[in-house]
PDB file of N, CA and C in Angstrom:
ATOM      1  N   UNK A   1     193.698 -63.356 -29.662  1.00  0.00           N
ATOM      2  CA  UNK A   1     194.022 -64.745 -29.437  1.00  0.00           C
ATOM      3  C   UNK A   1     193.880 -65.509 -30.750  1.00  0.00           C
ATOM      4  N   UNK A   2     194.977 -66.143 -31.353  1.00  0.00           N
ATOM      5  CA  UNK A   2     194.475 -66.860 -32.161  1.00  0.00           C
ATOM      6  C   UNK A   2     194.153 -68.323 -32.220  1.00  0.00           C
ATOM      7  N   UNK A   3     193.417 -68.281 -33.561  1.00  0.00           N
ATOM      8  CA  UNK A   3     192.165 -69.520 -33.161  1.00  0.00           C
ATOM      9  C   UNK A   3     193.028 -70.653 -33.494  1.00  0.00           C
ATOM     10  N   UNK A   4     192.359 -71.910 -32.413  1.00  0.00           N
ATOM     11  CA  UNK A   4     192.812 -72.958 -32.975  1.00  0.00           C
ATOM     12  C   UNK A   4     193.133 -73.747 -34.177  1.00  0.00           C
ATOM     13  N   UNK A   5     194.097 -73.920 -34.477  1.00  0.00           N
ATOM     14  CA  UNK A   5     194.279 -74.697 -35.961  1.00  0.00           C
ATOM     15  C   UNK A   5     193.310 -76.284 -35.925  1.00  0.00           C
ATOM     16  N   UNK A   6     192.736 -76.290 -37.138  1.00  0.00           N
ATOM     17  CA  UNK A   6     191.829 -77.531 -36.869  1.00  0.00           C
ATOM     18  C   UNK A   6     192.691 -78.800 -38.315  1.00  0.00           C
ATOM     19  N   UNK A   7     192.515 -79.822 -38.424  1.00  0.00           N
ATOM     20  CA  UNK A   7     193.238 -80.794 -39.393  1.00  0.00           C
ATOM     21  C   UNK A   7     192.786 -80.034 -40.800  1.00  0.00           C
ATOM     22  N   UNK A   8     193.579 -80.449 -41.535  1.00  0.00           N
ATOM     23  CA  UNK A   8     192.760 -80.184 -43.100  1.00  0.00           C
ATOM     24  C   UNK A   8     193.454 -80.838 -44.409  1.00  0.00           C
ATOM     25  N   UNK A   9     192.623 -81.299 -45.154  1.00  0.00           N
ATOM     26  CA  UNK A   9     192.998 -82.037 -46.299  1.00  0.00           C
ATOM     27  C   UNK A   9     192.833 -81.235 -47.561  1.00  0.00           C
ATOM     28  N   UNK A  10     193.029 -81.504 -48.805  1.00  0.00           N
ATOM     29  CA  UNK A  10     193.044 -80.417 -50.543  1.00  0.00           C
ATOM     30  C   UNK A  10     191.831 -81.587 -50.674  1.00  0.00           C
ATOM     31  N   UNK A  11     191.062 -80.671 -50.819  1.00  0.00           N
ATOM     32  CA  UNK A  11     190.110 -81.696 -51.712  1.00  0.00           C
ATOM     33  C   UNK A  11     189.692 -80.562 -53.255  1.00  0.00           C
ATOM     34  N   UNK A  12     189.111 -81.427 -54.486  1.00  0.00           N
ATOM     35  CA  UNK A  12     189.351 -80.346 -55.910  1.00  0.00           C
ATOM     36  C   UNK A  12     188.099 -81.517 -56.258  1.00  0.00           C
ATOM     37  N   UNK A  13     188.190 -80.964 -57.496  1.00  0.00           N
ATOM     38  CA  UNK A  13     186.960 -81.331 -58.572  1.00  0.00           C
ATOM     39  C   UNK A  13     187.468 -82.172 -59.681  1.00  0.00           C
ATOM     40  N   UNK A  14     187.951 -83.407 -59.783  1.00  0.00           N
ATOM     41  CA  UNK A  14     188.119 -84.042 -61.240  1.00  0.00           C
ATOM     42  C   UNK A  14     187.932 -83.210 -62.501  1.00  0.00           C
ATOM     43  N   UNK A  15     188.781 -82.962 -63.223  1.00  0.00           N
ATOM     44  CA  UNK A  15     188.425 -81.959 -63.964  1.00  0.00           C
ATOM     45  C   UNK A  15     188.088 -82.935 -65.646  1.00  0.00           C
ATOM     46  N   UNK A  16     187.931 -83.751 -65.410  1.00  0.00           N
ATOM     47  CA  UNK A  16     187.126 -84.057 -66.635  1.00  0.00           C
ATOM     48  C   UNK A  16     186.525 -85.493 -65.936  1.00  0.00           C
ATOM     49  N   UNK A  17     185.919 -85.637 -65.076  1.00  0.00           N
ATOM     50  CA  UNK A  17     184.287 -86.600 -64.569  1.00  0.00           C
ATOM     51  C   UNK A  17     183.750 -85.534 -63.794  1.00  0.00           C
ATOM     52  N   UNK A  18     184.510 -84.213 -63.179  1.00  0.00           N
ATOM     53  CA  UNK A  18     183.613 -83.711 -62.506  1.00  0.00           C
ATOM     54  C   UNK A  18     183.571 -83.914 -60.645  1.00  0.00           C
ATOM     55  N   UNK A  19     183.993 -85.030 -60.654  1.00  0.00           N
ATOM     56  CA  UNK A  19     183.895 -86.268 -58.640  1.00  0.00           C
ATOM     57  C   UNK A  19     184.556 -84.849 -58.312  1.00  0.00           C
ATOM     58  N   UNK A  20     184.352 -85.040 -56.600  1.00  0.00           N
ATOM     59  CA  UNK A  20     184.940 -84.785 -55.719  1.00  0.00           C
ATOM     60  C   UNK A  20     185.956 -85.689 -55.652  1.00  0.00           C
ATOM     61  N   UNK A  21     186.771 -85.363 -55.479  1.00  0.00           N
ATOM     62  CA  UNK A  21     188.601 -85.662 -55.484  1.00  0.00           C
ATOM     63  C   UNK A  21     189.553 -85.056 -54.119  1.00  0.00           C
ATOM     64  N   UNK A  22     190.421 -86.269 -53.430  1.00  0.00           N
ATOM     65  CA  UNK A  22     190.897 -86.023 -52.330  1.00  0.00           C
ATOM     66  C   UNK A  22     192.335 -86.529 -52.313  1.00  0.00           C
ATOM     67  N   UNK A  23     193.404 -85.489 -52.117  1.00  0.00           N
ATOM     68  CA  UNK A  23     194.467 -85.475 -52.333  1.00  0.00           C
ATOM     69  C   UNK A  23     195.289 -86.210 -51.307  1.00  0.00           C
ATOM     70  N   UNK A  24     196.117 -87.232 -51.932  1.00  0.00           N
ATOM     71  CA  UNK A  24     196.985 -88.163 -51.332  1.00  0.00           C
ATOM     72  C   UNK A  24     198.450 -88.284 -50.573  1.00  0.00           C
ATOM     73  N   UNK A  25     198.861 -88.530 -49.938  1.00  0.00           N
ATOM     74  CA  UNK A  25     200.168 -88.819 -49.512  1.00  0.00           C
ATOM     75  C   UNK A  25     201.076 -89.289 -50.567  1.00  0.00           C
ATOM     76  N   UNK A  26     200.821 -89.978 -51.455  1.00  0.00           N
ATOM     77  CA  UNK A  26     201.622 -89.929 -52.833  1.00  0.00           C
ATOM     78  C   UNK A  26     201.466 -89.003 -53.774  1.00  0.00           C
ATOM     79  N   UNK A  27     200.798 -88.046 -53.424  1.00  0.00           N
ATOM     80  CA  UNK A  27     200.446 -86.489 -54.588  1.00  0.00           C
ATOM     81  C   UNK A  27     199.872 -86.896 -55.722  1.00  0.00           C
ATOM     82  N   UNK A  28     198.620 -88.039 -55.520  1.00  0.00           N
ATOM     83  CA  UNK A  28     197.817 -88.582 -56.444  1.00  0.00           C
ATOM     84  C   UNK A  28     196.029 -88.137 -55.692  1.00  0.00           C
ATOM     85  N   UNK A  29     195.422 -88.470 -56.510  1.00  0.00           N
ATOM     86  CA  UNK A  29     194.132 -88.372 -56.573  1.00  0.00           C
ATOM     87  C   UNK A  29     193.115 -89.756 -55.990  1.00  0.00           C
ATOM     88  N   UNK A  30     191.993 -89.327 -54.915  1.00  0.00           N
ATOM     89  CA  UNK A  30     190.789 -90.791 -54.538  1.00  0.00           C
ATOM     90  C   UNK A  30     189.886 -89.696 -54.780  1.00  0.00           C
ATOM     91  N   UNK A  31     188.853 -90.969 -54.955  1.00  0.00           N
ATOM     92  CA  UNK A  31     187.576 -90.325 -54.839  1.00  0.00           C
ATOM     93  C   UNK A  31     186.828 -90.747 -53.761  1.00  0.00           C
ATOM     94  N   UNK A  32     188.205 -91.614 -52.457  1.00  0.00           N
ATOM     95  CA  UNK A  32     187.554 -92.258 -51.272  1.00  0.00           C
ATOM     96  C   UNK A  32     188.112 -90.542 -50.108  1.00  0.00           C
ATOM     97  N   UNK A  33     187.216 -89.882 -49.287  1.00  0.00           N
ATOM     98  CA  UNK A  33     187.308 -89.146 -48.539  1.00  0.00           C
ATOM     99  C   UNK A  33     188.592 -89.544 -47.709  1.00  0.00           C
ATOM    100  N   UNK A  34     188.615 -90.693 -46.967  1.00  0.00           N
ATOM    101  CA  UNK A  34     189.332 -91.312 -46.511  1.00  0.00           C
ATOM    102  C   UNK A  34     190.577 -91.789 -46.613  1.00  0.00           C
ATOM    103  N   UNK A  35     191.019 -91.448 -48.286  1.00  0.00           N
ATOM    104  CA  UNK A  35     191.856 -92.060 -47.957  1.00  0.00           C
ATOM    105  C   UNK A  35     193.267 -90.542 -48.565  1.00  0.00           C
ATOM    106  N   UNK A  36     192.380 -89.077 -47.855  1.00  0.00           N
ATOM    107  CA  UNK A  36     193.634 -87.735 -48.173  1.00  0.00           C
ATOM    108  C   UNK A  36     194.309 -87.699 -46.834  1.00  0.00           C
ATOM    109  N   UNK A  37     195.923 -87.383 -47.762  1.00  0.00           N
ATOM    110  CA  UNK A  37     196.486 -87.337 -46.606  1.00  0.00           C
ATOM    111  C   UNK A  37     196.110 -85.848 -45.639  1.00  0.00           C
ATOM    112  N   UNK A  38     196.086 -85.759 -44.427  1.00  0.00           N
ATOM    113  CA  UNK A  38     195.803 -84.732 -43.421  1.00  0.00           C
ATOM    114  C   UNK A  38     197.338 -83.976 -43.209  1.00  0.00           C
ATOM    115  N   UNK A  39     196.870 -82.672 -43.330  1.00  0.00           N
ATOM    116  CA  UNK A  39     197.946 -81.715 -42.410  1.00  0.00           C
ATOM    117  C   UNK A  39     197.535 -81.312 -40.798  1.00  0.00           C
ATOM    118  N   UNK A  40     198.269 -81.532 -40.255  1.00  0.00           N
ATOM    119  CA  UNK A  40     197.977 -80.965 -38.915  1.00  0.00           C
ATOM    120  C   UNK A  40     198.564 -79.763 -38.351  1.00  0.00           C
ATOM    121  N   UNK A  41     198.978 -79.184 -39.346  1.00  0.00           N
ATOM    122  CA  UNK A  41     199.651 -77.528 -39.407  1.00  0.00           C
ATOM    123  C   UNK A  41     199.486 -76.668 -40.525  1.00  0.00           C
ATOM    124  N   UNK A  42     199.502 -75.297 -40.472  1.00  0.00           N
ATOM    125  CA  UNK A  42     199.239 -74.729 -41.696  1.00  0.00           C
ATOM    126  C   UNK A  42     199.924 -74.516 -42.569  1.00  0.00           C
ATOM    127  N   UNK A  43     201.713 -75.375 -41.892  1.00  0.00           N
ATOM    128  CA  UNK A  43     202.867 -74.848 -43.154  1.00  0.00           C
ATOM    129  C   UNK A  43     202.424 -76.032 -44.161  1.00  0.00           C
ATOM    130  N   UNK A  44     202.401 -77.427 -42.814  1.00  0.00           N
ATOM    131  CA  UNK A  44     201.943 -78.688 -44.024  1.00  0.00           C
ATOM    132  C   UNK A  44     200.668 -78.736 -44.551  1.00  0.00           C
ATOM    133  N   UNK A  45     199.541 -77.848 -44.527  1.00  0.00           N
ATOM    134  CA  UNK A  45     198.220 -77.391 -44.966  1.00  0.00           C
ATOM    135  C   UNK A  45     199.122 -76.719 -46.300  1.00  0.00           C
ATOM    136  N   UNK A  46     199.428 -75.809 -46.183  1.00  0.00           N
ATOM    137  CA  UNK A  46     199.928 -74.816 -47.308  1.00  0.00           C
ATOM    138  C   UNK A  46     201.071 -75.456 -48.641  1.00  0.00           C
ATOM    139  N   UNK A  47     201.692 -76.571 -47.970  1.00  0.00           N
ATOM    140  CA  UNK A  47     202.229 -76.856 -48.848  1.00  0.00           C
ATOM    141  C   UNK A  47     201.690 -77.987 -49.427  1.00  0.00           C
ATOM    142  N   UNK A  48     200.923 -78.683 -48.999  1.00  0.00           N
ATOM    143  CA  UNK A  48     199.670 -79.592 -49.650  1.00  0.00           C
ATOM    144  C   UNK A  48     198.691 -79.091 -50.753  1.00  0.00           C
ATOM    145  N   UNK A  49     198.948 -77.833 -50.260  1.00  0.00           N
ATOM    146  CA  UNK A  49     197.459 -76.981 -51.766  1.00  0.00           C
ATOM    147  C   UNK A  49     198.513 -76.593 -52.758  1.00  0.00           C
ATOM    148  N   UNK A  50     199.957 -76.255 -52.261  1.00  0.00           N
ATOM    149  CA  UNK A  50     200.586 -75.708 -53.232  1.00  0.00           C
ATOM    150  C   UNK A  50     200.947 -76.956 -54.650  1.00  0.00           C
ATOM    151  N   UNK A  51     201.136 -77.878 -54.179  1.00  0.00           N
ATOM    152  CA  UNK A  51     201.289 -79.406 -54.722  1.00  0.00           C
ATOM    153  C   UNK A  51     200.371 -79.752 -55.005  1.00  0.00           C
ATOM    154  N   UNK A  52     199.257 -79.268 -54.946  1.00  0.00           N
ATOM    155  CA  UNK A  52     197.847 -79.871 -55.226  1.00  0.00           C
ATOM    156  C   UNK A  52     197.380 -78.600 -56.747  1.00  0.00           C
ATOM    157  N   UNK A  53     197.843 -77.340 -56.683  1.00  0.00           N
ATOM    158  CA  UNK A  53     197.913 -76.810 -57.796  1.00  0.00           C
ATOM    159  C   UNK A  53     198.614 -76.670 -58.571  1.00  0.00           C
ATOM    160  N   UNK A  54     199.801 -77.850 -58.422  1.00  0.00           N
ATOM    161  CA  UNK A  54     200.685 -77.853 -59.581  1.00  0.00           C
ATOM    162  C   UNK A  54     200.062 -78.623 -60.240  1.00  0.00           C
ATOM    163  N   UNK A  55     198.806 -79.705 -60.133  1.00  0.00           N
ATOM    164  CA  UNK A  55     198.288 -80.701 -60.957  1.00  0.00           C
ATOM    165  C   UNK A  55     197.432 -79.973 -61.762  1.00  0.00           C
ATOM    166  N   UNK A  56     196.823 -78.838 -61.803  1.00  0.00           N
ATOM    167  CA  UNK A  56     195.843 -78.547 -62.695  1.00  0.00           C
ATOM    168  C   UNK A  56     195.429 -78.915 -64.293  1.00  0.00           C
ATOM    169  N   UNK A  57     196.113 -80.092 -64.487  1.00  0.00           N
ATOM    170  CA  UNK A  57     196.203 -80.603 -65.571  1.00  0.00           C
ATOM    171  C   UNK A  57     195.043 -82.231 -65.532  1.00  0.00           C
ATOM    172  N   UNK A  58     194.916 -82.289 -64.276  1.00  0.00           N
ATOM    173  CA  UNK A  58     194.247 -83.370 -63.645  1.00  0.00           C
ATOM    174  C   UNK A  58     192.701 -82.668 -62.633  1.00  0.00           C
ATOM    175  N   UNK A  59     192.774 -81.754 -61.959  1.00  0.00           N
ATOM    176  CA  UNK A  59     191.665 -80.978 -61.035  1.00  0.00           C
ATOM    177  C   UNK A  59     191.072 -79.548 -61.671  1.00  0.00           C
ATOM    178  N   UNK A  60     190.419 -78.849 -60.418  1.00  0.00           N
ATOM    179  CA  UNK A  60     190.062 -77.637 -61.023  1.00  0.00           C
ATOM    180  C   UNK A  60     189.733 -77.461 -59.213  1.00  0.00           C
ATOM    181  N   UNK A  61     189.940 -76.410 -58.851  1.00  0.00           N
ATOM    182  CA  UNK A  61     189.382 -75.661 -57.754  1.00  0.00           C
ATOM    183  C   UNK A  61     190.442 -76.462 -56.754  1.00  0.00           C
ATOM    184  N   UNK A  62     191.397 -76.619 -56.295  1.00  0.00           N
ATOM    185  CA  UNK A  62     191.660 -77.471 -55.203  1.00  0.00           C
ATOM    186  C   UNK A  62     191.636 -76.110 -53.885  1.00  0.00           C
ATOM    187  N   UNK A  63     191.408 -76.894 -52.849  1.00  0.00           N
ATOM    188  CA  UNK A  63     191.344 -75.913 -51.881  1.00  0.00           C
ATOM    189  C   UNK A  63     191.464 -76.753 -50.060  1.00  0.00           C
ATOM    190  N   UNK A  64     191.686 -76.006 -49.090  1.00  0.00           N
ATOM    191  CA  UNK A  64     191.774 -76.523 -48.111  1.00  0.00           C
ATOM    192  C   UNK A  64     190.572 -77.454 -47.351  1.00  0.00           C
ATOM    193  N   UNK A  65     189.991 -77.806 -46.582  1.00  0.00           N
ATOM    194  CA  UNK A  65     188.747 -78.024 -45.957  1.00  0.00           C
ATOM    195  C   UNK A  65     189.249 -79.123 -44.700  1.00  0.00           C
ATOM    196  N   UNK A  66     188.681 -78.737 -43.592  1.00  0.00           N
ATOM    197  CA  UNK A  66     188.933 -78.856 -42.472  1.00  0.00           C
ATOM    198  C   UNK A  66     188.071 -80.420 -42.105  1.00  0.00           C
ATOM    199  N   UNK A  67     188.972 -81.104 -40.872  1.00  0.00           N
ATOM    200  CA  UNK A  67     188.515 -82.551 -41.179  1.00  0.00           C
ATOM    201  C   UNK A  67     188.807 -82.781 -39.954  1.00  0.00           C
ATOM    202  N   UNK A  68     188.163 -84.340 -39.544  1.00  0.00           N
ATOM    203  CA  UNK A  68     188.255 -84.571 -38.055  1.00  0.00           C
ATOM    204  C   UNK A  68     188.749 -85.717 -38.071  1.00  0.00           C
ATOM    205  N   UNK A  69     189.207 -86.797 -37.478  1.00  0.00           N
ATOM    206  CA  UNK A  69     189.842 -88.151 -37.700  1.00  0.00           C
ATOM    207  C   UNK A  69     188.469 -89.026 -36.924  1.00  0.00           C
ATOM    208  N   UNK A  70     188.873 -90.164 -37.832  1.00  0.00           N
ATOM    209  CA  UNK A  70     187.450 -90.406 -37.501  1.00  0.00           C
ATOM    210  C   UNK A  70     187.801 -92.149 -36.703  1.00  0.00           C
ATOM    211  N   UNK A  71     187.083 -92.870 -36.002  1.00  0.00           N
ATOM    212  CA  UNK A  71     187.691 -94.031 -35.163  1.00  0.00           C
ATOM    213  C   UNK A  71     188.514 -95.220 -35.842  1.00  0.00           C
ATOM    214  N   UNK A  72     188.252 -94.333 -37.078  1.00  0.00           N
ATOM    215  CA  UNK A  72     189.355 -95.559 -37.763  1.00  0.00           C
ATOM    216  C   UNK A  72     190.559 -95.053 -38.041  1.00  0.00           C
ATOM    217  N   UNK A  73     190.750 -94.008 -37.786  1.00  0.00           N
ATOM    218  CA  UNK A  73     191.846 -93.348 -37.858  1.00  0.00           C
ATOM    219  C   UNK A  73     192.679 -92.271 -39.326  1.00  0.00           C
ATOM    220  N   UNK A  74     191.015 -92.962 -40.102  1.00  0.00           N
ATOM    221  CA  UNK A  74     190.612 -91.824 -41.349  1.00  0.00           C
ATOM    222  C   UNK A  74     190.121 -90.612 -41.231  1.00  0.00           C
ATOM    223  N   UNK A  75     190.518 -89.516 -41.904  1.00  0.00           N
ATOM    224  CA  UNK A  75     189.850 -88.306 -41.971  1.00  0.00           C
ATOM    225  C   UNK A  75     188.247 -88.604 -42.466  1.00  0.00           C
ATOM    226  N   UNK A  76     186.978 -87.750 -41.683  1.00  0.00           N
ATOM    227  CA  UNK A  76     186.237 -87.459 -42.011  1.00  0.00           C
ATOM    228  C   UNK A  76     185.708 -86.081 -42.181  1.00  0.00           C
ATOM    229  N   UNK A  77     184.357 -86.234 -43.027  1.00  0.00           N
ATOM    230  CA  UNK A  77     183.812 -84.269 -42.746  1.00  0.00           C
ATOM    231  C   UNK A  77     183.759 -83.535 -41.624  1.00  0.00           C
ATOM    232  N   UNK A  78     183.859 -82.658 -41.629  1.00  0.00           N
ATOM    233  CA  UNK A  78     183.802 -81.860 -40.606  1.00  0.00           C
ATOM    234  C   UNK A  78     182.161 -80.934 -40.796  1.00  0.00           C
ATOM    235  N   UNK A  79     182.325 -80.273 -41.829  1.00  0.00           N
ATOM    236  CA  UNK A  79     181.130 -79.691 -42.427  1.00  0.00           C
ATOM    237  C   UNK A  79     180.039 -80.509 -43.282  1.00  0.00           C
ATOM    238  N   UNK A  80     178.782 -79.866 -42.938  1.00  0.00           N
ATOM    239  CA  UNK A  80     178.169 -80.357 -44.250  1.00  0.00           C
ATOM    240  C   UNK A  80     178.416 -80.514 -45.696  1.00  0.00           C
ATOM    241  N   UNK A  81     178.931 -79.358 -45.972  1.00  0.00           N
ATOM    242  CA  UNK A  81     179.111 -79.369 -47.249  1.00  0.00           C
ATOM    243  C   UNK A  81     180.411 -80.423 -47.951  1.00  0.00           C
ATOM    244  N   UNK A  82     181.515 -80.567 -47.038  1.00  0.00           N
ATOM    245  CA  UNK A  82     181.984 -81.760 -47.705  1.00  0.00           C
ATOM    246  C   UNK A  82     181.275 -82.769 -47.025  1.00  0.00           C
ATOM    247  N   UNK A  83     180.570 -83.043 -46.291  1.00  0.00           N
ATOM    248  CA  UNK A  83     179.889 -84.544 -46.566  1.00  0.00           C
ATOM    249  C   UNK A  83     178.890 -84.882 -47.332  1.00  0.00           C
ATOM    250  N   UNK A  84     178.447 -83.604 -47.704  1.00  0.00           N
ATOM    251  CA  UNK A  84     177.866 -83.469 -49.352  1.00  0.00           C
ATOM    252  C   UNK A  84     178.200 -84.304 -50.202  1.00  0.00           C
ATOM    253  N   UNK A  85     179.371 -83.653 -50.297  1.00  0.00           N
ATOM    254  CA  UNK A  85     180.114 -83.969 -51.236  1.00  0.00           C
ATOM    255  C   UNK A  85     180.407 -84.839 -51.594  1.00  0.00           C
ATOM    256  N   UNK A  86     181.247 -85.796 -50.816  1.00  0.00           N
ATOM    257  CA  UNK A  86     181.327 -87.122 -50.189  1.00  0.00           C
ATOM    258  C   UNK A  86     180.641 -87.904 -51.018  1.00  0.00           C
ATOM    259  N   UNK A  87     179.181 -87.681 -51.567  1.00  0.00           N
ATOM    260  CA  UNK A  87     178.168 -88.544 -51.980  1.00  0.00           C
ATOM    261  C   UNK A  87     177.950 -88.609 -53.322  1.00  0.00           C
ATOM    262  N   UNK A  88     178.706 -87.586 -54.201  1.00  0.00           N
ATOM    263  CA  UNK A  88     178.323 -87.870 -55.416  1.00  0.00           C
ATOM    264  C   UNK A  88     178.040 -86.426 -56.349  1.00  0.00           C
ATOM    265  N   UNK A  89     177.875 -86.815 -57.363  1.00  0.00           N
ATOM    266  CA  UNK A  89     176.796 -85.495 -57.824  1.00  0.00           C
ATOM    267  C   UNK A  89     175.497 -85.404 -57.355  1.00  0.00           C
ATOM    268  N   UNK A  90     174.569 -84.610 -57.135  1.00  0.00           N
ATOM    269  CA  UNK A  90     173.581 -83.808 -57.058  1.00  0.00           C
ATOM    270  C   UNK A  90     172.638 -84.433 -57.950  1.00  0.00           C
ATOM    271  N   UNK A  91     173.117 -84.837 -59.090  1.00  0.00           N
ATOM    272  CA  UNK A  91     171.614 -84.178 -60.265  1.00  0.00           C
ATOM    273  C   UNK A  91     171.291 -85.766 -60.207  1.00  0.00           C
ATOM    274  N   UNK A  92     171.379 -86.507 -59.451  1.00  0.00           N
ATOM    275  CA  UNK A  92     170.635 -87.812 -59.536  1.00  0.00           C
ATOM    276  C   UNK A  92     169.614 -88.201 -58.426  1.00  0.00           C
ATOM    277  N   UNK A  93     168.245 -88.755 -59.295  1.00  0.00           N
ATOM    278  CA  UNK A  93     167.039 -88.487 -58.867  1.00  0.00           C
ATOM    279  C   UNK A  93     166.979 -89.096 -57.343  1.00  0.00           C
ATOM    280  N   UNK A  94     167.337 -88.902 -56.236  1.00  0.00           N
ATOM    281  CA  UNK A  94     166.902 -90.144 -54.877  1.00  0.00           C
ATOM    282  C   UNK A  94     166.560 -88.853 -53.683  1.00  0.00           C
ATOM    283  N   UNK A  95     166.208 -89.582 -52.463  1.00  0.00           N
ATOM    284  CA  UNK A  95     165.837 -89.130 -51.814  1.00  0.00           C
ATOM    285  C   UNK A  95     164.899 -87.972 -52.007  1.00  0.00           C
ATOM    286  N   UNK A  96     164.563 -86.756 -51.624  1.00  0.00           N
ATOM    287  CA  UNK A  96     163.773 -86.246 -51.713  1.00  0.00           C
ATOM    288  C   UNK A  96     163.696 -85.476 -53.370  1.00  0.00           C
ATOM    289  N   UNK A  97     164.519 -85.879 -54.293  1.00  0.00           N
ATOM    290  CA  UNK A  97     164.587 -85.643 -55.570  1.00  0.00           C
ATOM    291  C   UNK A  97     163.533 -86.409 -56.125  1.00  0.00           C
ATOM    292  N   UNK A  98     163.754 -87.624 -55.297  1.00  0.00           N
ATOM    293  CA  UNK A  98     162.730 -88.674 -56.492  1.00  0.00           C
ATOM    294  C   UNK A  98     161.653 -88.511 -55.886  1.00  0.00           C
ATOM    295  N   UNK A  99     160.965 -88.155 -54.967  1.00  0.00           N
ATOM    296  CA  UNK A  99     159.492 -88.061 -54.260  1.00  0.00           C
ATOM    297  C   UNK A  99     159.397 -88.822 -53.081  1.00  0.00           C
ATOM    298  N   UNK A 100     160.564 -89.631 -52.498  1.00  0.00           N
ATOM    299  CA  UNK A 100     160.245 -90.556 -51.579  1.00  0.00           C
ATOM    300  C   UNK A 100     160.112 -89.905 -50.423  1.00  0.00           C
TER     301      UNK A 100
END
């Protein structure tokens, strides 16, 4: 049986700041989660990453990641790890980094 197809957006790595980066309906770059365009199939999944690695002049790593619509009618995380992401880099001191 195969498995349900779930939404999914290209999200990549800014390749010179580094951000999490989320690929657009104009085949441009946010660093708002919210505002990549969604595929709701895997041909328009597939051809979203393929367009998303013709930029490699702008990203580094682009890749699929699965997303849920959220009551505003924006994509949100699905996983932890992009809502990780979502937040920033890592190496800055807060929450349980800074001792609080």
């Amino acid at each position: 049986m195969a498995r349900e197809y779930k939404p999914r957006i290209v999200t990549a790595n800014d390749l010179f700041e580094g951000d999490a980066v989320y690929f657009t309906a104009s085949h441009g770059w946010s660093r708002d989660h919210g505002d990549a365009v969604v595929a709701f199939s895997q041909d328009a999944a597939d051809k979203l990453l393929s367009a998303a690695n013709m930029q490699q002049d702008q990203v580094v790593g682009p890749y699929l990641a699965e997303t849920v619509m959220g009551e505003d009618n924006r994509p949100q995380p699905l996983h932890f790890r992009e809502a990780f992401r979502t937040r920033g880099p890592s190496n800055y001191f807060h929450g349980k980094q800074a001792g609080a």
